[in-house]
C-alpha atoms as a PDB file:
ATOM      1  CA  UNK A   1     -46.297 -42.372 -42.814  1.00  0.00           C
ATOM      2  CA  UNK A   2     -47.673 -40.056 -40.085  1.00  0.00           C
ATOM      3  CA  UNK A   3     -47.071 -42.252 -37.040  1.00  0.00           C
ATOM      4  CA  UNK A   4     -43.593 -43.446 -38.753  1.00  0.00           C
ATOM      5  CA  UNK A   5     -42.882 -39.479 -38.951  1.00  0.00           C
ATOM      6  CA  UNK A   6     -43.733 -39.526 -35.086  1.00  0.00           C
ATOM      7  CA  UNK A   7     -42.066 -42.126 -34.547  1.00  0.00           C
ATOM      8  CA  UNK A   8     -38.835 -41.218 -35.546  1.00  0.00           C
ATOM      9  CA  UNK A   9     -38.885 -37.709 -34.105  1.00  0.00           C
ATOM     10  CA  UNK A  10     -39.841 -38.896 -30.788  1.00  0.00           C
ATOM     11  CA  UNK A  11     -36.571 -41.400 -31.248  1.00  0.00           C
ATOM     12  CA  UNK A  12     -34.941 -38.248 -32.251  1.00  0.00           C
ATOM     13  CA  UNK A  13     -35.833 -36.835 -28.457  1.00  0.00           C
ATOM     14  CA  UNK A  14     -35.016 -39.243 -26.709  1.00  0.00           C
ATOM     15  CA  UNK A  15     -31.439 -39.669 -28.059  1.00  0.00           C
ATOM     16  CA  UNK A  16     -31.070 -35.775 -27.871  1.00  0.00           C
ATOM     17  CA  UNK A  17     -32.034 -35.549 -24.436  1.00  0.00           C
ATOM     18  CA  UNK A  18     -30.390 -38.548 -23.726  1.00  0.00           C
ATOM     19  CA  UNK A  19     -27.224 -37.528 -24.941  1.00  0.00           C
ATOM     20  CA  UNK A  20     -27.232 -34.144 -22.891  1.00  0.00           C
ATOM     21  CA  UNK A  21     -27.630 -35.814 -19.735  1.00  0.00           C
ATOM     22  CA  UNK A  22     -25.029 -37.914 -20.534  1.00  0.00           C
ATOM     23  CA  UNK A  23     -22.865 -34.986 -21.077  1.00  0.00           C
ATOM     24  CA  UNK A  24     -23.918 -33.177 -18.139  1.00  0.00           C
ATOM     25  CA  UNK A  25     -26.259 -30.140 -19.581  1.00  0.00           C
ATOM     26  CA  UNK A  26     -27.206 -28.183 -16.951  1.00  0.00           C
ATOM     27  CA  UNK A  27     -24.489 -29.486 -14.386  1.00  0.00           C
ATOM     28  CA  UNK A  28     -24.155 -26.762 -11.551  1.00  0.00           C
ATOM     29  CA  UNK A  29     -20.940 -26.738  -9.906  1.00  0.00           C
ATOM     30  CA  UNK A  30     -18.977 -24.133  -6.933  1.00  0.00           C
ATOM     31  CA  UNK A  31     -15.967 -22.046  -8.082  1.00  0.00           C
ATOM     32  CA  UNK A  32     -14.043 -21.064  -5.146  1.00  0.00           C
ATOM     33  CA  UNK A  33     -11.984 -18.334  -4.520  1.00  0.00           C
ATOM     34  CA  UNK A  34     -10.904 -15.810  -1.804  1.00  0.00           C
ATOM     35  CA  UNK A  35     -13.439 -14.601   0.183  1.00  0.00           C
ATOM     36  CA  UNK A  36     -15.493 -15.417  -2.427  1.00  0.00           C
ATOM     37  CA  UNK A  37     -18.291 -18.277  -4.139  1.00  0.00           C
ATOM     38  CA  UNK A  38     -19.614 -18.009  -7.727  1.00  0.00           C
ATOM     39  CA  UNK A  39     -21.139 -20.599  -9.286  1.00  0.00           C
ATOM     40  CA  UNK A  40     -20.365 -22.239 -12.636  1.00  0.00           C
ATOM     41  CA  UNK A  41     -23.330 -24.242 -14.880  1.00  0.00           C
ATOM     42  CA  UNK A  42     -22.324 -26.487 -17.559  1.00  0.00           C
ATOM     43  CA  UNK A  43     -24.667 -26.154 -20.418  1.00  0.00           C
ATOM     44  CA  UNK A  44     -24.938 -27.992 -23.489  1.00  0.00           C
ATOM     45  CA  UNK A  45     -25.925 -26.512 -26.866  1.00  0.00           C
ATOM     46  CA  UNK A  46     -25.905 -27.380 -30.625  1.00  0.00           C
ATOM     47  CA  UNK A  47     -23.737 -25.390 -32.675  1.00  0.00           C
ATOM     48  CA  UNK A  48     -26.066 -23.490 -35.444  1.00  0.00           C
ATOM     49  CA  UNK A  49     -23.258 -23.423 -37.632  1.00  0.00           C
ATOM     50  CA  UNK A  50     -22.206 -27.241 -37.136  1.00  0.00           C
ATOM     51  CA  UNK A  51     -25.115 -29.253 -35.668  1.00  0.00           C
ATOM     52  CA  UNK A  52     -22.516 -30.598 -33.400  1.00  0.00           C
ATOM     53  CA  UNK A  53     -23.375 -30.647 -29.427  1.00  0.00           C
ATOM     54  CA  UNK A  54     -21.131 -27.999 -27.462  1.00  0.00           C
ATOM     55  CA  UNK A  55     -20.775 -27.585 -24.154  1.00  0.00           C
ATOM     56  CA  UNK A  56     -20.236 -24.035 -22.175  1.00  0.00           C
ATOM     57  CA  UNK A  57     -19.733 -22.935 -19.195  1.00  0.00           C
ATOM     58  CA  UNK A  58     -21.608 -19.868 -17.427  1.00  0.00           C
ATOM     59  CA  UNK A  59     -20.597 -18.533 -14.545  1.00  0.00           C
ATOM     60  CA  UNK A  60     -22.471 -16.211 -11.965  1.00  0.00           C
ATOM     61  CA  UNK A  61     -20.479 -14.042  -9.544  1.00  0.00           C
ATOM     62  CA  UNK A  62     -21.188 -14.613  -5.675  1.00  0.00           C
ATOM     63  CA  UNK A  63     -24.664 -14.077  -4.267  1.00  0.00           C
ATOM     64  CA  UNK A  64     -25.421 -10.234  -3.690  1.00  0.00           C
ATOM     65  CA  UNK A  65     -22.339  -8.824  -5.767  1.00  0.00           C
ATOM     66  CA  UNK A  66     -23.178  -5.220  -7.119  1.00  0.00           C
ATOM     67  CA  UNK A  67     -23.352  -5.269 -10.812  1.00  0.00           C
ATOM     68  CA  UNK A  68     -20.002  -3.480 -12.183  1.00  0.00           C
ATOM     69  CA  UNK A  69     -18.090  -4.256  -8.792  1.00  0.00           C
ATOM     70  CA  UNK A  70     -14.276  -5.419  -8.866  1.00  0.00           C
ATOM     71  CA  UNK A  71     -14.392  -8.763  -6.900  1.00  0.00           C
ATOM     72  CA  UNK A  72     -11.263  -9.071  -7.064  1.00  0.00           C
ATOM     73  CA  UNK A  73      -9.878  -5.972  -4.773  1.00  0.00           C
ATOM     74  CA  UNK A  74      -9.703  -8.241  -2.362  1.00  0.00           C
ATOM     75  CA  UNK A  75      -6.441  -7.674  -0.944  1.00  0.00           C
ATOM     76  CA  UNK A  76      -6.095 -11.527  -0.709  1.00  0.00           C
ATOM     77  CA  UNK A  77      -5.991 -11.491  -4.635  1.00  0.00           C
ATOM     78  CA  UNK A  78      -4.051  -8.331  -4.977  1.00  0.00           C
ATOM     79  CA  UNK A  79      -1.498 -10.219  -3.239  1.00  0.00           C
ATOM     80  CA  UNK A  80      -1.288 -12.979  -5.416  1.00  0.00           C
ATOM     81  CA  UNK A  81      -0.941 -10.780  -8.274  1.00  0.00           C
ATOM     82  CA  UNK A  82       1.942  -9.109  -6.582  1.00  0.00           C
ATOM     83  CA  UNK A  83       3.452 -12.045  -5.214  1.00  0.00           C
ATOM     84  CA  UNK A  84       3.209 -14.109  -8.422  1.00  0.00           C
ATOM     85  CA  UNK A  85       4.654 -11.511 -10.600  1.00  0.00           C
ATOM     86  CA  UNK A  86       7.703 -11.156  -8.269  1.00  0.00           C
ATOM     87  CA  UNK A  87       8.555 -14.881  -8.106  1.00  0.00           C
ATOM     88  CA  UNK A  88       8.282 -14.782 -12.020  1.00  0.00           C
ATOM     89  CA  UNK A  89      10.112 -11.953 -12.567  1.00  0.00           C
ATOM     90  CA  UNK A  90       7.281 -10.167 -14.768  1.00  0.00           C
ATOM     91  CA  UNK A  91       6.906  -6.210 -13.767  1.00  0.00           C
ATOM     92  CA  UNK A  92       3.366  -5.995 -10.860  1.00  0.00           C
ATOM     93  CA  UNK A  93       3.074  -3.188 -12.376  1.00  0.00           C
ATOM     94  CA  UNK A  94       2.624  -4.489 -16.247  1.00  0.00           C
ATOM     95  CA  UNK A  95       0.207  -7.981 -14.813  1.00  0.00           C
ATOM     96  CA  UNK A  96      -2.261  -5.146 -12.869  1.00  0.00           C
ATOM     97  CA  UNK A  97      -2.549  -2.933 -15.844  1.00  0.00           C
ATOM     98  CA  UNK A  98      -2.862  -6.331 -18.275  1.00  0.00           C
ATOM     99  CA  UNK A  99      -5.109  -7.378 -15.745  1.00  0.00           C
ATOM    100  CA  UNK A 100      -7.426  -4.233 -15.502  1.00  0.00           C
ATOM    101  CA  UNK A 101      -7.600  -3.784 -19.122  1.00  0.00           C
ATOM    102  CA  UNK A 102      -8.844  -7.260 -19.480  1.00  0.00           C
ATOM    103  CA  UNK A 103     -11.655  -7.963 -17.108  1.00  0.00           C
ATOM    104  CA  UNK A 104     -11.574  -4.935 -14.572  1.00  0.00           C
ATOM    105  CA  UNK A 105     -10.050  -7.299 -11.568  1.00  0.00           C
ATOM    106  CA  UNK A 106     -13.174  -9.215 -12.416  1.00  0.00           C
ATOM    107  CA  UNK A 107     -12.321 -13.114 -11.696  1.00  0.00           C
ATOM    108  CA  UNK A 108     -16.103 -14.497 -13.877  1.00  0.00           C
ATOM    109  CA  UNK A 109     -15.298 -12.571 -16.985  1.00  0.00           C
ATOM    110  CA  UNK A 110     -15.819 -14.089 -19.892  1.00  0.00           C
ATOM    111  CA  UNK A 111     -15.719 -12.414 -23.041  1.00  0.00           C
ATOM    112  CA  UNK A 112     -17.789 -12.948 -26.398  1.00  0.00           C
ATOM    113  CA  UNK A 113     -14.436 -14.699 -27.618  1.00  0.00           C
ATOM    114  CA  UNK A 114     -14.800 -17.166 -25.192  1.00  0.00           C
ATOM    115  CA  UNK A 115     -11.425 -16.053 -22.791  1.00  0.00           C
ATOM    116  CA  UNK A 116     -12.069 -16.388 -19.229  1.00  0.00           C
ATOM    117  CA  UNK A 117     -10.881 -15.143 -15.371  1.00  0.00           C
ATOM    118  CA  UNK A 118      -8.938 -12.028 -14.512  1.00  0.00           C
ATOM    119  CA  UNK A 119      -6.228 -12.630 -17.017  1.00  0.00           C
ATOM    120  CA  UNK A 120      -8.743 -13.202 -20.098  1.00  0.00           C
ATOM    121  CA  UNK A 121      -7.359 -16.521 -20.713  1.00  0.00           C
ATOM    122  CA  UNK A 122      -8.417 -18.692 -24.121  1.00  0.00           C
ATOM    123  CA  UNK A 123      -8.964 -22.353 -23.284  1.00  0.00           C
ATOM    124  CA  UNK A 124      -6.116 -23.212 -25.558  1.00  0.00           C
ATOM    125  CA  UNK A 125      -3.890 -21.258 -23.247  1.00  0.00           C
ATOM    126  CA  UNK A 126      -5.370 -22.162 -19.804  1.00  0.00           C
ATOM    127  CA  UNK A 127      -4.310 -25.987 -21.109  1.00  0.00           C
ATOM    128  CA  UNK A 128      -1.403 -24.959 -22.287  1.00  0.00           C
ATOM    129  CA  UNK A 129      -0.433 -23.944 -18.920  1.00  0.00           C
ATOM    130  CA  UNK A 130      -2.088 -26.414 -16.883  1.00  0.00           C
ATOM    131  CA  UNK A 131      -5.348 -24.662 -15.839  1.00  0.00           C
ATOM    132  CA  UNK A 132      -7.586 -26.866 -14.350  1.00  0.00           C
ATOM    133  CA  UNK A 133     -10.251 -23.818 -13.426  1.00  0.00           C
ATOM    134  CA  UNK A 134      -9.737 -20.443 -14.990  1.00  0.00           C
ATOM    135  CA  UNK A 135     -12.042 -19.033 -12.597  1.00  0.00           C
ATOM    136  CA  UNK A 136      -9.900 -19.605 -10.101  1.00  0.00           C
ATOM    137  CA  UNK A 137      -7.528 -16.365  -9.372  1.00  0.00           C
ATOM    138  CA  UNK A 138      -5.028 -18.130  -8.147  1.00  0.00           C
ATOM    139  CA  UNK A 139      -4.600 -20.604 -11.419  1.00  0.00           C
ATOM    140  CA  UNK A 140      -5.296 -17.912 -13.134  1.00  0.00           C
ATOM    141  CA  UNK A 141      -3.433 -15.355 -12.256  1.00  0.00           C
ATOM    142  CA  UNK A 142      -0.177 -17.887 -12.558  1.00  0.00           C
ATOM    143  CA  UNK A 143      -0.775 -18.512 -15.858  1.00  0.00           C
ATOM    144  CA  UNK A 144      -1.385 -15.613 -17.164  1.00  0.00           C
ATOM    145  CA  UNK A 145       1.635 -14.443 -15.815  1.00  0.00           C
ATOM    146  CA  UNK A 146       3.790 -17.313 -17.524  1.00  0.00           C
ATOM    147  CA  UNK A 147       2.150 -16.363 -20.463  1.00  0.00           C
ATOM    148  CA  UNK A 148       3.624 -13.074 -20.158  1.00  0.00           C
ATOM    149  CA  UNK A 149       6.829 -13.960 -19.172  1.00  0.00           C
ATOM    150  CA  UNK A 150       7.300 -16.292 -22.177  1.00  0.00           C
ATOM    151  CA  UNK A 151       6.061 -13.462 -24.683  1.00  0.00           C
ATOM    152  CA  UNK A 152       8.426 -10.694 -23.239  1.00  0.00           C
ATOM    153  CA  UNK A 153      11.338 -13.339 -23.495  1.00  0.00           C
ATOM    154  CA  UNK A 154      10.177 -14.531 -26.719  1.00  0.00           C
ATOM    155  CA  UNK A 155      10.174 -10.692 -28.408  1.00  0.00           C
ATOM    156  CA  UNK A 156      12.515  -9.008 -26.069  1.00  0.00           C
ATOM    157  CA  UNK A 157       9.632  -6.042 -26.189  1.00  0.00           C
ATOM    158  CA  UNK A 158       6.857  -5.417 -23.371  1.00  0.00           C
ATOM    159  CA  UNK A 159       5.026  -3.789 -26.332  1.00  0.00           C
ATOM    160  CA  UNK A 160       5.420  -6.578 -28.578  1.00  0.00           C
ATOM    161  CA  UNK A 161       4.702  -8.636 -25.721  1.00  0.00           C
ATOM    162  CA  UNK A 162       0.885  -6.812 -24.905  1.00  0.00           C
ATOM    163  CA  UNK A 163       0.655  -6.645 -28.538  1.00  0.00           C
ATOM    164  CA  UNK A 164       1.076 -11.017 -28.288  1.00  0.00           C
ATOM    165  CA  UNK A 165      -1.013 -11.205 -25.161  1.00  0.00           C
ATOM    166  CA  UNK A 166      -4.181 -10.111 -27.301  1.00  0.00           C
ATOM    167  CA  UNK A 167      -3.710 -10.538 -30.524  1.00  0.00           C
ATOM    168  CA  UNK A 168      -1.426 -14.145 -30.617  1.00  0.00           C
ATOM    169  CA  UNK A 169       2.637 -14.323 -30.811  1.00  0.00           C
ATOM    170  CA  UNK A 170       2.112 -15.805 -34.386  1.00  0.00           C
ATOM    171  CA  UNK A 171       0.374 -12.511 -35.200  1.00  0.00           C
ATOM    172  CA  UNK A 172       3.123 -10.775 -33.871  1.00  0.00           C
ATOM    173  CA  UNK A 173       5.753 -12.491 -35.525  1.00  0.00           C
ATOM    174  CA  UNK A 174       4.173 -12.450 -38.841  1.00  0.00           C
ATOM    175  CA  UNK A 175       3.538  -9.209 -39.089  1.00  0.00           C
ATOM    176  CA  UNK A 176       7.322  -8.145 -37.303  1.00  0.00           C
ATOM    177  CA  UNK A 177       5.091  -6.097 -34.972  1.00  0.00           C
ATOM    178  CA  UNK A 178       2.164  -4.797 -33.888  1.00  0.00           C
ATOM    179  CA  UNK A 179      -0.339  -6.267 -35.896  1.00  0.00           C
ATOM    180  CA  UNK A 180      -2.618  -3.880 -37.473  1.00  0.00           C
ATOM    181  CA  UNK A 181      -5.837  -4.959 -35.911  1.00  0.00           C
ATOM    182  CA  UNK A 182      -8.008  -2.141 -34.667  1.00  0.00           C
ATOM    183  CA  UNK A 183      -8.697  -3.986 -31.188  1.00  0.00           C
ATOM    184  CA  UNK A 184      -4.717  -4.727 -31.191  1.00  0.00           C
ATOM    185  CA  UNK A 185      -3.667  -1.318 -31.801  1.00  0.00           C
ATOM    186  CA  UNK A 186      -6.252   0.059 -28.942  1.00  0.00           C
ATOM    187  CA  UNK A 187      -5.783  -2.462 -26.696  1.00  0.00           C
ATOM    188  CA  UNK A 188      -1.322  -1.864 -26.817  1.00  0.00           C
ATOM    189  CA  UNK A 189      -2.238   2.035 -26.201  1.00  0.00           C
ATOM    190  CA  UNK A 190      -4.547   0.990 -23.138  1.00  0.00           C
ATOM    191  CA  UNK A 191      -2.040  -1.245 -21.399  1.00  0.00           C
ATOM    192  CA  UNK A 192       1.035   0.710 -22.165  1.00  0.00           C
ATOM    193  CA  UNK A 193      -1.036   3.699 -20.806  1.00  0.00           C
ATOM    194  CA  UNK A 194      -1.709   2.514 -17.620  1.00  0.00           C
ATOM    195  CA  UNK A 195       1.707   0.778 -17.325  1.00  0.00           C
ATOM    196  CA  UNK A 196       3.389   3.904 -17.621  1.00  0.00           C
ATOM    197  CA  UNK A 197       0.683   5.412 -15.271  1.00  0.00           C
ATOM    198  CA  UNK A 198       1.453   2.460 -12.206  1.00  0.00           C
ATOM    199  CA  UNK A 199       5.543   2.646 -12.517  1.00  0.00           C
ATOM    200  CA  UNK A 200       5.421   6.307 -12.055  1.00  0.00           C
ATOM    201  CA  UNK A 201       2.991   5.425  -8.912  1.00  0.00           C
ATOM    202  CA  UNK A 202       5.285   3.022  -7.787  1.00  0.00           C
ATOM    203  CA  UNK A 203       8.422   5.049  -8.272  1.00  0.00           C
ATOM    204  CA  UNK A 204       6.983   7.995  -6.386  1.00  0.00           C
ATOM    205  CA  UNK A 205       6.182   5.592  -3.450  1.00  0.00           C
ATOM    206  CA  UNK A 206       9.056   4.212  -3.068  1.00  0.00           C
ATOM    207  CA  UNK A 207      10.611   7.664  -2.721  1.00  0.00           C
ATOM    208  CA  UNK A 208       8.132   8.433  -0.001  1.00  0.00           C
ATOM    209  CA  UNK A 209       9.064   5.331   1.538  1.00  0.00           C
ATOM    210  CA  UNK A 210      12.640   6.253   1.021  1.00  0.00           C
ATOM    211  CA  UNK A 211      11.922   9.190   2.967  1.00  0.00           C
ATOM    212  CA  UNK A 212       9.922   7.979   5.431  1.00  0.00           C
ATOM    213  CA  UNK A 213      12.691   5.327   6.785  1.00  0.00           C
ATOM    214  CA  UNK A 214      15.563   8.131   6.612  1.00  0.00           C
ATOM    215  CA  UNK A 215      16.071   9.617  10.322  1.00  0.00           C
ATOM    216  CA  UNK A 216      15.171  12.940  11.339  1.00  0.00           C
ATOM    217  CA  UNK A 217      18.133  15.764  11.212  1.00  0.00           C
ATOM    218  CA  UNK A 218      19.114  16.533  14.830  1.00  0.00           C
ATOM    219  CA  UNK A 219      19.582  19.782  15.333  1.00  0.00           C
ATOM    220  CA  UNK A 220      22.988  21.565  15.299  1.00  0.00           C
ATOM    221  CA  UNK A 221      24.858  21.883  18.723  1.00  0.00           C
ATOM    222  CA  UNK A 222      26.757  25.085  19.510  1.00  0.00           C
ATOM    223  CA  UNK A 223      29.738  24.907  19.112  1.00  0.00           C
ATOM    224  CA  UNK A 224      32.615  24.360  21.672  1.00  0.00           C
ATOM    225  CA  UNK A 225      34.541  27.392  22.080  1.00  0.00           C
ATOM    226  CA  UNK A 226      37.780  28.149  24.093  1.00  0.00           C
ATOM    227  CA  UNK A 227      37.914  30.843  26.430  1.00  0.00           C
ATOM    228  CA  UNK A 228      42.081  32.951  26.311  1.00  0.00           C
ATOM    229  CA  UNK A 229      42.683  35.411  28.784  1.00  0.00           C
ATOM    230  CA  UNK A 230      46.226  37.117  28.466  1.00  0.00           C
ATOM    231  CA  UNK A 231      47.436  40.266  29.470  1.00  0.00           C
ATOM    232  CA  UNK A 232      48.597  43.194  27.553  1.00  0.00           C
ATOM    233  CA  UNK A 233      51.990  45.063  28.140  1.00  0.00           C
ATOM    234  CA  UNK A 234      50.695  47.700  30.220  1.00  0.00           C
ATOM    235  CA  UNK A 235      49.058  44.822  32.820  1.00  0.00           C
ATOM    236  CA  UNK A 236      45.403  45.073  31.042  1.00  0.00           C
ATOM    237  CA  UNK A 237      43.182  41.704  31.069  1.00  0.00           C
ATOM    238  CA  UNK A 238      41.849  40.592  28.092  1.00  0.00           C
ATOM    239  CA  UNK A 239      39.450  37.492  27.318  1.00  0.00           C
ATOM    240  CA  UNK A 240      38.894  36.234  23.524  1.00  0.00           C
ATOM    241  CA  UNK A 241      37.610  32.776  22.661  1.00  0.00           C
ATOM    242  CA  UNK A 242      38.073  30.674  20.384  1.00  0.00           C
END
């Protein structure tokens, strides 16, 4: 019985181990972005609660980034994030604050929920909108930003729109508004907070920029005056202007 009992857990081993090579446990692969390398390991673990096999990916930001830092302040990306939200009609000013709220302009976020990249996207949603690498800014950033559009379309509401971004549109539609989840509720104040905060930034730079384009006054030039001379009924000059 003993060296059946070996037997069969040494089987057991093999097929285990076989198995996660055949689905690529420990597979190390390069996530490019601007100005910038991390790289993403594909590691295979069983599920406590299932005993199925999942697979997960971690991803390390570039070599020798400070701990805390904002990768993505790269202007390259800021650009993006401007540029996309213009071509899709979505508000800059609503993605950054979405944006900084979710993963501090960090591009290898991941959260405990499993959403990933700048925009926090779920996996559902980065294949809903054809995300091939979420960790990609780019990719990213685009689909995120569709998202968006579609929930501020859908509700007619940038509110009810952040309120959708984190907590689900059917959420939002089942409970006719914000739903009442604690990290909802904080997470609507946050981005409508700093939303407000960036279009009052923006709005006072473009009236500097206003200003700055207008042309300086010139100053006042005397004005032309005429010069009368007459004289009086007793044969006395006089000289007015005029």
């Amino acid at each position: 019985m003993r060296f059946c009992s070996e037997n069969i857990a040494r089987t057991a081993l093999l097929i285990t181990a076989s198995t996660l090579a055949a689905l690529g446990e420990n597979t190390t692969s390069t996530l490019t972005g601007p100005s910038q390398t991390a790289h993403a390991v594909s590691v295979v673990r069983t599920d406590p609660r299932t005993g199925r096999l999942v697979r997960r990916i971690v991803v390390s930001p570039p070599p020798g980034a400070p701990a805390g830092s904002k990768p993505s302040t790269d202007p390259t990306v800021l650009a993006v994030i401007d540029d996309t939200a213009q071509k899709l009609e979505v508000s800059p000013e609503l993605v950054h604050s979405v944006i900084e709220v979710e993963s501090n302009y960090n591009p290898y976020a991941i959260s405990p929920k499993g959403a990933e990249g700048l925009m926090q996207l779920m996996p559902a949603t980065a294949r809903r909108f054809g995300v091939t690498n979420p960790f990609d800014p780019r990719q990213n950033i685009e689909a995120g930003v569709r998202y968006l559009k579609f929930l501020k379309e859908t509700f007619q509401d940038d509110r009810l729109a952040i309120a959708a971004y984190n907590a689900g549109e059917k959420a939002v539609a089942r409970y006719g508004g914000v739903p009442p989840y604690p990290e909802t509720v904080d997470y609507v104040a946050k981005v409508g907070q700093k939303y407000t905060q960036a279009k009052k930034s923006a709005e006072t730079r473009k009236i500097e920029s206003k200003a700055a384009e207008q042309p300086a006054p010139k100053p006042a030039e005397d004005e032309t005056r005429h010069v009368i001379a007459y004289l009086d009924t007793e044969g006395r000059l006089h000289i007015a202007t005029r």
